[in-house]
PDB file of N, CA and C in Angstrom:
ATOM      1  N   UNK A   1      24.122   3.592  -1.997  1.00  0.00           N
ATOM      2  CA  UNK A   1      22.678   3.396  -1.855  1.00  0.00           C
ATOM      3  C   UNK A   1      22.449   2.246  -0.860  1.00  0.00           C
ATOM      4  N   UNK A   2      21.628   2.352  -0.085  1.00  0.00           N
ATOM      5  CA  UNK A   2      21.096   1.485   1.309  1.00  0.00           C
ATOM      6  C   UNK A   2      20.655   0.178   0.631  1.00  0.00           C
ATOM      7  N   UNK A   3      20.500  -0.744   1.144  1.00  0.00           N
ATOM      8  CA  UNK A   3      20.279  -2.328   0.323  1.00  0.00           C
ATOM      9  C   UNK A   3      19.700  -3.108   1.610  1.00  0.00           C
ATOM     10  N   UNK A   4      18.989  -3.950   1.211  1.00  0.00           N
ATOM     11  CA  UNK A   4      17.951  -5.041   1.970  1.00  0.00           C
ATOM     12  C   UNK A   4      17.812  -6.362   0.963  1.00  0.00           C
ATOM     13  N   UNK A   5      17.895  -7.384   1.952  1.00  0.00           N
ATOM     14  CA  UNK A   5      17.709  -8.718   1.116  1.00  0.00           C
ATOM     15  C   UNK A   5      16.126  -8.797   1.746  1.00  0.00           C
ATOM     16  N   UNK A   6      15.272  -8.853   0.333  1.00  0.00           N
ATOM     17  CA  UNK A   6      14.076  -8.959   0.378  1.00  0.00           C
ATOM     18  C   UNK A   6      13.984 -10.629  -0.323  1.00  0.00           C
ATOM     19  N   UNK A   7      12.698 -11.613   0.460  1.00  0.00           N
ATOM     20  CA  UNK A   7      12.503 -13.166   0.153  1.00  0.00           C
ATOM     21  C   UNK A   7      10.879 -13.069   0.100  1.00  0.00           C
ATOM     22  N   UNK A   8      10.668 -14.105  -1.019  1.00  0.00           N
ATOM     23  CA  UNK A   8       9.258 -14.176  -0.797  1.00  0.00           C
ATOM     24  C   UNK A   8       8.936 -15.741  -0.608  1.00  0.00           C
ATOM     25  N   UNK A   9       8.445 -15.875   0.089  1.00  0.00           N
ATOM     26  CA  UNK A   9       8.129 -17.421   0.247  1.00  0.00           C
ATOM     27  C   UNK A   9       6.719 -18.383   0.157  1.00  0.00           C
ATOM     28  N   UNK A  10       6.780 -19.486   0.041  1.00  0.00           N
ATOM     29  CA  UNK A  10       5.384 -19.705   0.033  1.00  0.00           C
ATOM     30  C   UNK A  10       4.975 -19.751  -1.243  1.00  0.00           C
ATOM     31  N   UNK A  11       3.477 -19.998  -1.432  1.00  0.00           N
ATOM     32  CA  UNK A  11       2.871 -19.635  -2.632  1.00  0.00           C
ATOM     33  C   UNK A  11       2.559 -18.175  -3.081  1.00  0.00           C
ATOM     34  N   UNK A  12       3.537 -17.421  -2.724  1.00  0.00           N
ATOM     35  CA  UNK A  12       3.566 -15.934  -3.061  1.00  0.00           C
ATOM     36  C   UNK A  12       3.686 -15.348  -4.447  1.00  0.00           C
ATOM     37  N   UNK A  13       3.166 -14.358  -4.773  1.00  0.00           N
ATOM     38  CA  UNK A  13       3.448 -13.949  -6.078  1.00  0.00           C
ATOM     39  C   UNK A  13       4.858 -13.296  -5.860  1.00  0.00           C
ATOM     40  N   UNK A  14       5.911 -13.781  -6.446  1.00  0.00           N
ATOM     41  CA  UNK A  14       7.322 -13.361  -7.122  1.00  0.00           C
ATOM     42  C   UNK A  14       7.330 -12.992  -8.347  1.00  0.00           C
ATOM     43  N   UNK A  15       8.709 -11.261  -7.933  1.00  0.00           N
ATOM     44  CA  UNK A  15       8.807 -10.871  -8.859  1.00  0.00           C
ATOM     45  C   UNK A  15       9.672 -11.145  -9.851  1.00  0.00           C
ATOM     46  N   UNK A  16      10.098 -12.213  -9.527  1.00  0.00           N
ATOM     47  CA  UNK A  16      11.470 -13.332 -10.212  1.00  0.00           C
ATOM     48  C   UNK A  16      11.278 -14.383  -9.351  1.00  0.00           C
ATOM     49  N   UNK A  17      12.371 -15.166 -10.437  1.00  0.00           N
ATOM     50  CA  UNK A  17      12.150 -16.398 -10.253  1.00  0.00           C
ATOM     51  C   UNK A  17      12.621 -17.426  -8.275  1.00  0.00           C
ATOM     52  N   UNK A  18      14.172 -16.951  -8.059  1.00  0.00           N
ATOM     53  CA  UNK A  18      14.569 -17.188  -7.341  1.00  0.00           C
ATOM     54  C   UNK A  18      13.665 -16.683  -5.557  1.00  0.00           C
ATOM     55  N   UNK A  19      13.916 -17.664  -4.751  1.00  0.00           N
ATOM     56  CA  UNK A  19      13.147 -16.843  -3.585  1.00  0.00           C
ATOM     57  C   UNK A  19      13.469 -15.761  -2.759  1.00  0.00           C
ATOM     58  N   UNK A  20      15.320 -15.246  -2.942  1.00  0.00           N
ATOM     59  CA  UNK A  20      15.045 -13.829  -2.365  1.00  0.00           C
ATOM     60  C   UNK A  20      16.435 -12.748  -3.852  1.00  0.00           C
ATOM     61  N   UNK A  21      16.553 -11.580  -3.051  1.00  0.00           N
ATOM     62  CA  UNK A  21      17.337 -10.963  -3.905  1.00  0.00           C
ATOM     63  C   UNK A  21      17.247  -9.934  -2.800  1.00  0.00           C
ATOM     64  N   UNK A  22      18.726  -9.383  -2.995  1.00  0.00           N
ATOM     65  CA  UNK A  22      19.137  -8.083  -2.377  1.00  0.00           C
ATOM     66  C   UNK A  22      18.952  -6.956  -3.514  1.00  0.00           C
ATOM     67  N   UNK A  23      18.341  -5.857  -2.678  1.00  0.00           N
ATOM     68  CA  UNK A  23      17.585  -5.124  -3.610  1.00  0.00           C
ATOM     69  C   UNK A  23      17.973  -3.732  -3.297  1.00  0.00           C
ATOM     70  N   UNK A  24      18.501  -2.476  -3.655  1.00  0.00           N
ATOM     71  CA  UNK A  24      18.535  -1.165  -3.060  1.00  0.00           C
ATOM     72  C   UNK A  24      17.401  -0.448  -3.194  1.00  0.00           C
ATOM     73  N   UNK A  25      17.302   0.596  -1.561  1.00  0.00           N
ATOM     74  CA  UNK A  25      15.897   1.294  -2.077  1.00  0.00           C
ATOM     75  C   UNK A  25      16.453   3.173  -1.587  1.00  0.00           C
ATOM     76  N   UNK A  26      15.496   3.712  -1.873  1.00  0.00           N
ATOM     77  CA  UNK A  26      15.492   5.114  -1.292  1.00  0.00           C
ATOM     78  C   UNK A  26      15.408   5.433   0.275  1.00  0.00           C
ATOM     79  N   UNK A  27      16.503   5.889   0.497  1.00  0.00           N
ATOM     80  CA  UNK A  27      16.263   6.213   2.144  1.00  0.00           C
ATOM     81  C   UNK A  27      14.960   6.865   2.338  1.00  0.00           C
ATOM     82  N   UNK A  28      14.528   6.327   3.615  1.00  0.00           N
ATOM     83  CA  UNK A  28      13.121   6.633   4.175  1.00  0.00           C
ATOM     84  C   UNK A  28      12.386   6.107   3.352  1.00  0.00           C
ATOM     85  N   UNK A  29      12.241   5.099   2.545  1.00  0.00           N
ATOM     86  CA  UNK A  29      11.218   4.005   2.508  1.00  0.00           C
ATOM     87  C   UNK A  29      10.429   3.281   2.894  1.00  0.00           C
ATOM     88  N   UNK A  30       9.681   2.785   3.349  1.00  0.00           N
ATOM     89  CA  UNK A  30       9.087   1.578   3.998  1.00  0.00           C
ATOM     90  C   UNK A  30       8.489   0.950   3.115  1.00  0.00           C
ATOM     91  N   UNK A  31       7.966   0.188   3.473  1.00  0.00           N
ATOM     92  CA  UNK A  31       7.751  -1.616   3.108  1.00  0.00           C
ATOM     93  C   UNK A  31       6.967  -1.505   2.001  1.00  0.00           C
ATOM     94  N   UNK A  32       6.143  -0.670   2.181  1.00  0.00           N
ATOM     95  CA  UNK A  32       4.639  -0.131   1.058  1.00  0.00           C
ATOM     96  C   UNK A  32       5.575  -0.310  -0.528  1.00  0.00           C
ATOM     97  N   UNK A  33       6.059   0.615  -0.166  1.00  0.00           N
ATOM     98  CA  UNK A  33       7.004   1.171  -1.200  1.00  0.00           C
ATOM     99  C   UNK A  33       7.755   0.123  -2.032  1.00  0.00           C
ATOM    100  N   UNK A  34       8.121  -0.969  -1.249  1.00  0.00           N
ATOM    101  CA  UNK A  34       9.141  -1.148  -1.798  1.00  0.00           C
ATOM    102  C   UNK A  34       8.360  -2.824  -2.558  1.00  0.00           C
ATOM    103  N   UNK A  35       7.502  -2.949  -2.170  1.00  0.00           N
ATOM    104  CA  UNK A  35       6.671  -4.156  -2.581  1.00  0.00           C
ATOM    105  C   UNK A  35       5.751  -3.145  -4.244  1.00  0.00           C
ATOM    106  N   UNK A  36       5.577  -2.046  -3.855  1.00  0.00           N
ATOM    107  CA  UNK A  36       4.808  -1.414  -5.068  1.00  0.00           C
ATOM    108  C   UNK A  36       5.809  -1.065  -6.083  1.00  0.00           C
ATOM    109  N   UNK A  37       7.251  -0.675  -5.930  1.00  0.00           N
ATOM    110  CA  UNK A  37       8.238  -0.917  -7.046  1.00  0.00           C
ATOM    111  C   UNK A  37       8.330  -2.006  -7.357  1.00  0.00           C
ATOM    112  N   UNK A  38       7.998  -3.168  -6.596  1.00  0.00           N
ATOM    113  CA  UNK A  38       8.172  -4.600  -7.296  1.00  0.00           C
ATOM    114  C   UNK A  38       6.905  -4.833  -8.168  1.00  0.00           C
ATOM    115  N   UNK A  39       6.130  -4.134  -8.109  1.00  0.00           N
ATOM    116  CA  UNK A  39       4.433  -4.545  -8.799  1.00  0.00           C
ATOM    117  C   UNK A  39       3.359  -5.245  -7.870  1.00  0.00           C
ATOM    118  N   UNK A  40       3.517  -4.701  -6.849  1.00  0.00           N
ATOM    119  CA  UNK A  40       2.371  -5.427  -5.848  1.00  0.00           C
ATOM    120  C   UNK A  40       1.551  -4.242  -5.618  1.00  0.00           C
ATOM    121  N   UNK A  41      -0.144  -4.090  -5.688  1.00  0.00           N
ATOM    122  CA  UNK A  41      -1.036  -3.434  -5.678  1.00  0.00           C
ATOM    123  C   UNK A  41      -1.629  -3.271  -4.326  1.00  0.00           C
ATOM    124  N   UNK A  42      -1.862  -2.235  -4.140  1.00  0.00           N
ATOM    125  CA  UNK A  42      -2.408  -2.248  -2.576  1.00  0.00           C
ATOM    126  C   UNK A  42      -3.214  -3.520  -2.298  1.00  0.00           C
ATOM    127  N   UNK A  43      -4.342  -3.925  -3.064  1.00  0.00           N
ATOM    128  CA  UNK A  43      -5.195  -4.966  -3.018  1.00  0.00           C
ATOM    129  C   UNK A  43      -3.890  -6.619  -2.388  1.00  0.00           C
ATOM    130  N   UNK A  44      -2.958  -6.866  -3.185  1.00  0.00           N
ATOM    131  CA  UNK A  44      -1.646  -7.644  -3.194  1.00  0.00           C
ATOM    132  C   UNK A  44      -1.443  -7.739  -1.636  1.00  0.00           C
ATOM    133  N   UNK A  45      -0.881  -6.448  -1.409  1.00  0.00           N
ATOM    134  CA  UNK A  45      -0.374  -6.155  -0.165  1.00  0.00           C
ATOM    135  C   UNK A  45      -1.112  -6.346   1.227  1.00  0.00           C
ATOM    136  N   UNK A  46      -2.532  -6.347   0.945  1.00  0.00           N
ATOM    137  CA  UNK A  46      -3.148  -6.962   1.994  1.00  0.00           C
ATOM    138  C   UNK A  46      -3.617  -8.246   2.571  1.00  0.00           C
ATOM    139  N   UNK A  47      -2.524  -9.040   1.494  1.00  0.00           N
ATOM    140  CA  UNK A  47      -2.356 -10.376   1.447  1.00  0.00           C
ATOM    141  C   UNK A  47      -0.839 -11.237   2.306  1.00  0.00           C
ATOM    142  N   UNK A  48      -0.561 -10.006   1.959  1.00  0.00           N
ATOM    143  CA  UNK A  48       1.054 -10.728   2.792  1.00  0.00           C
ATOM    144  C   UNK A  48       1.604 -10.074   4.251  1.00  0.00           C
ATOM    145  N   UNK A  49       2.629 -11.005   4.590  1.00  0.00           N
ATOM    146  CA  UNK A  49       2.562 -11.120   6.281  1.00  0.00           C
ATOM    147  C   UNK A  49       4.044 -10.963   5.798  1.00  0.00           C
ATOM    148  N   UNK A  50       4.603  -9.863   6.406  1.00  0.00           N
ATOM    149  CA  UNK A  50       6.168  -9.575   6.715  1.00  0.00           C
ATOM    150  C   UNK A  50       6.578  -9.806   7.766  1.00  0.00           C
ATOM    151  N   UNK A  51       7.835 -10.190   8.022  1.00  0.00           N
ATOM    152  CA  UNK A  51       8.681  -9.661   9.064  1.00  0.00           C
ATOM    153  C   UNK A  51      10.421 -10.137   8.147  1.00  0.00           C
ATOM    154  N   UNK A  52      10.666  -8.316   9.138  1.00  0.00           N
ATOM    155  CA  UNK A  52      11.728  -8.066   9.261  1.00  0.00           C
ATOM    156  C   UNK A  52      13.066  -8.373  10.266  1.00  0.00           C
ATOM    157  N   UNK A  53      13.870  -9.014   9.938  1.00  0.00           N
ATOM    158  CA  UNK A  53      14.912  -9.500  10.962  1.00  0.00           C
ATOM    159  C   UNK A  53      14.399 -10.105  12.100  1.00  0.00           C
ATOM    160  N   UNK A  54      13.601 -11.140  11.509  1.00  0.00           N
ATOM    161  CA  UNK A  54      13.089 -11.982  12.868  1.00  0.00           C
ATOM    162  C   UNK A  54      11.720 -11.535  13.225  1.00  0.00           C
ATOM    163  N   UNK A  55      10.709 -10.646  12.753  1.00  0.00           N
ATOM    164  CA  UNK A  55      10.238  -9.786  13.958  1.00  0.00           C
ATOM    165  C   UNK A  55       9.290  -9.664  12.454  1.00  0.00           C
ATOM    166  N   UNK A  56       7.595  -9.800  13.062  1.00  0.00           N
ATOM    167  CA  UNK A  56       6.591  -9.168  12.196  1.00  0.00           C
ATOM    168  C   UNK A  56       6.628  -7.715  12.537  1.00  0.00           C
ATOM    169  N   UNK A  57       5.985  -7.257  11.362  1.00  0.00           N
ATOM    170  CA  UNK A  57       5.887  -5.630  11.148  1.00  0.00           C
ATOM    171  C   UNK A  57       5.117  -5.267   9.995  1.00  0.00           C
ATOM    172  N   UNK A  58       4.665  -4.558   9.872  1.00  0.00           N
ATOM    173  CA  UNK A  58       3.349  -3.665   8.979  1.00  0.00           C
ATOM    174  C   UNK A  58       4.356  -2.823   7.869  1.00  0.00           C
ATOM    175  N   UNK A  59       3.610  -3.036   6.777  1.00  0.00           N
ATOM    176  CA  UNK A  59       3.778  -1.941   5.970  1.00  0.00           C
ATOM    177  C   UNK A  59       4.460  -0.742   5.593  1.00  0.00           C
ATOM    178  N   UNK A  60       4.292  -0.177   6.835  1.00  0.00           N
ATOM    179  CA  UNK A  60       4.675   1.222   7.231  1.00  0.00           C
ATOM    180  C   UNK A  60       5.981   1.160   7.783  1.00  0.00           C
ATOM    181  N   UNK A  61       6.558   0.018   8.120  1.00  0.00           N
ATOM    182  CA  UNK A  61       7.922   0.239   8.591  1.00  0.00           C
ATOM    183  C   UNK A  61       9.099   0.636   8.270  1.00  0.00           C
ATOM    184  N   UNK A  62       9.395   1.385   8.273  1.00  0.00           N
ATOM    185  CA  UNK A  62      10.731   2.131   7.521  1.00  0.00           C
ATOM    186  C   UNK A  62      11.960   1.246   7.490  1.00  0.00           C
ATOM    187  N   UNK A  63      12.445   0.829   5.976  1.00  0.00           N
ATOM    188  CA  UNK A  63      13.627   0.215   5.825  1.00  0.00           C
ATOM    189  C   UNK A  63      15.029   1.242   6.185  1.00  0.00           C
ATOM    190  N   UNK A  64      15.686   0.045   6.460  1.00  0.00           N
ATOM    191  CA  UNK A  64      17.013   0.029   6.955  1.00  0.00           C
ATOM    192  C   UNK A  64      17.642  -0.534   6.155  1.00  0.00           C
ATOM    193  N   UNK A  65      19.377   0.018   5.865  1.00  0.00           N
ATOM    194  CA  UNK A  65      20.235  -0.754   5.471  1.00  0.00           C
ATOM    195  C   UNK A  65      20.596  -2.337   6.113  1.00  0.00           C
ATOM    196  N   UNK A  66      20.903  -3.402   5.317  1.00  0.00           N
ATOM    197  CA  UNK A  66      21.021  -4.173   5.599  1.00  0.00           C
ATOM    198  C   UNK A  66      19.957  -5.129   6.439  1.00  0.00           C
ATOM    199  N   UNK A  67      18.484  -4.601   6.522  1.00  0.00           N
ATOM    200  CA  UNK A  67      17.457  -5.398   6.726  1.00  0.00           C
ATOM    201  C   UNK A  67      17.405  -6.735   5.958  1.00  0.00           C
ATOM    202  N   UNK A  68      16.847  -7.720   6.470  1.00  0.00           N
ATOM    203  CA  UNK A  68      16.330  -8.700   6.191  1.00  0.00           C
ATOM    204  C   UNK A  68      14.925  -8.889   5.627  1.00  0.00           C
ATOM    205  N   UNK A  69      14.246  -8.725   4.842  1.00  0.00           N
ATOM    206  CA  UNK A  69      12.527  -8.624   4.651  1.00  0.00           C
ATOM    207  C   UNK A  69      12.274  -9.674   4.268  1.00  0.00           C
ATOM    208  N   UNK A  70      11.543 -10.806   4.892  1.00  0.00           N
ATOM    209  CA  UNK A  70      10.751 -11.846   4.417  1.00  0.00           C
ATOM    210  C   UNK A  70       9.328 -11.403   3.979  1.00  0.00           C
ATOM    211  N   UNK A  71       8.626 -12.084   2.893  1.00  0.00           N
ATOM    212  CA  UNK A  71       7.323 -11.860   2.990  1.00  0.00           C
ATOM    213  C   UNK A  71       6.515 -13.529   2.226  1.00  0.00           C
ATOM    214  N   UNK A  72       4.831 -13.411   2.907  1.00  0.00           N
ATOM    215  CA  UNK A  72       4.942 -14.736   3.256  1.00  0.00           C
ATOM    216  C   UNK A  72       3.369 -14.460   2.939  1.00  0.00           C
ATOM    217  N   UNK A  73       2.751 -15.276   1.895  1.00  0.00           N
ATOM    218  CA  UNK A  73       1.741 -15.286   1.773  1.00  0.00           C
ATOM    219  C   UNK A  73       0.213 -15.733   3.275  1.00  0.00           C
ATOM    220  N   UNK A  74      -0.871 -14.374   3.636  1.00  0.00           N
ATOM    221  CA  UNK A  74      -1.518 -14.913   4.681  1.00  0.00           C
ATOM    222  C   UNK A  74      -1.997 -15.929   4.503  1.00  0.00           C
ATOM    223  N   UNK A  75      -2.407 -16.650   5.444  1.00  0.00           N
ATOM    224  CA  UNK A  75      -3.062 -17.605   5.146  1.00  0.00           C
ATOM    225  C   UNK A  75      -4.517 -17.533   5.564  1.00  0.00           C
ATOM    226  N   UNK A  76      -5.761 -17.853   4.918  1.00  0.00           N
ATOM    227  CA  UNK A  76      -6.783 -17.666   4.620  1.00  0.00           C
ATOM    228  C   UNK A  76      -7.835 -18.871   5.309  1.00  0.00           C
ATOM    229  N   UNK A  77      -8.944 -18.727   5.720  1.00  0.00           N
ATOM    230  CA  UNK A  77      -9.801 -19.827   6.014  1.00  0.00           C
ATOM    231  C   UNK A  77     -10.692 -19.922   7.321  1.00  0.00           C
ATOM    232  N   UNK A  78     -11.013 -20.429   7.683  1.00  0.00           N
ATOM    233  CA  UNK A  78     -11.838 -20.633   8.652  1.00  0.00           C
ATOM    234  C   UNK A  78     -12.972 -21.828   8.914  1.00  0.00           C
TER     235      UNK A  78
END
């Protein structure tokens, strides 16, 4: 099974305690997915700012073995 070290950082809602964990998912996944098996609600999800291996990216991006996924609470204000 394909695996990604997913991190959440920040004042983010975590789904455990520690800030990241390598996690396996279903080939042809993307990001949606894999934050809503953790318990994040679409509403959630339009809160956080990913990037993958260096590099922002949306939602929709289809995981890869051995990705890197940070995710990082937006930041809000004006």
């Amino acid at each position: 099974m394909p695996s990604v070290t997913a991190g959440f950082f920040g004042p983010i809602k975590r789904p455990w305690p520690e800030h990241s964990r390598r996690l396996e998912f279903v080939p042809g996944s993307d990001i949606a997915a894999l934050l809503a098996d953790l318990g994040y609600s679409p509403a959630d999800m339009r809160r956080v700012a990913v990037v993958r291996n260096g590099r922002r990216v949306g939602l929709d991006a289809r995981l890869e073995d051995g990705d890197d996924v940070r995710f990082v609470l937006l930041a809000g204000g004006g």
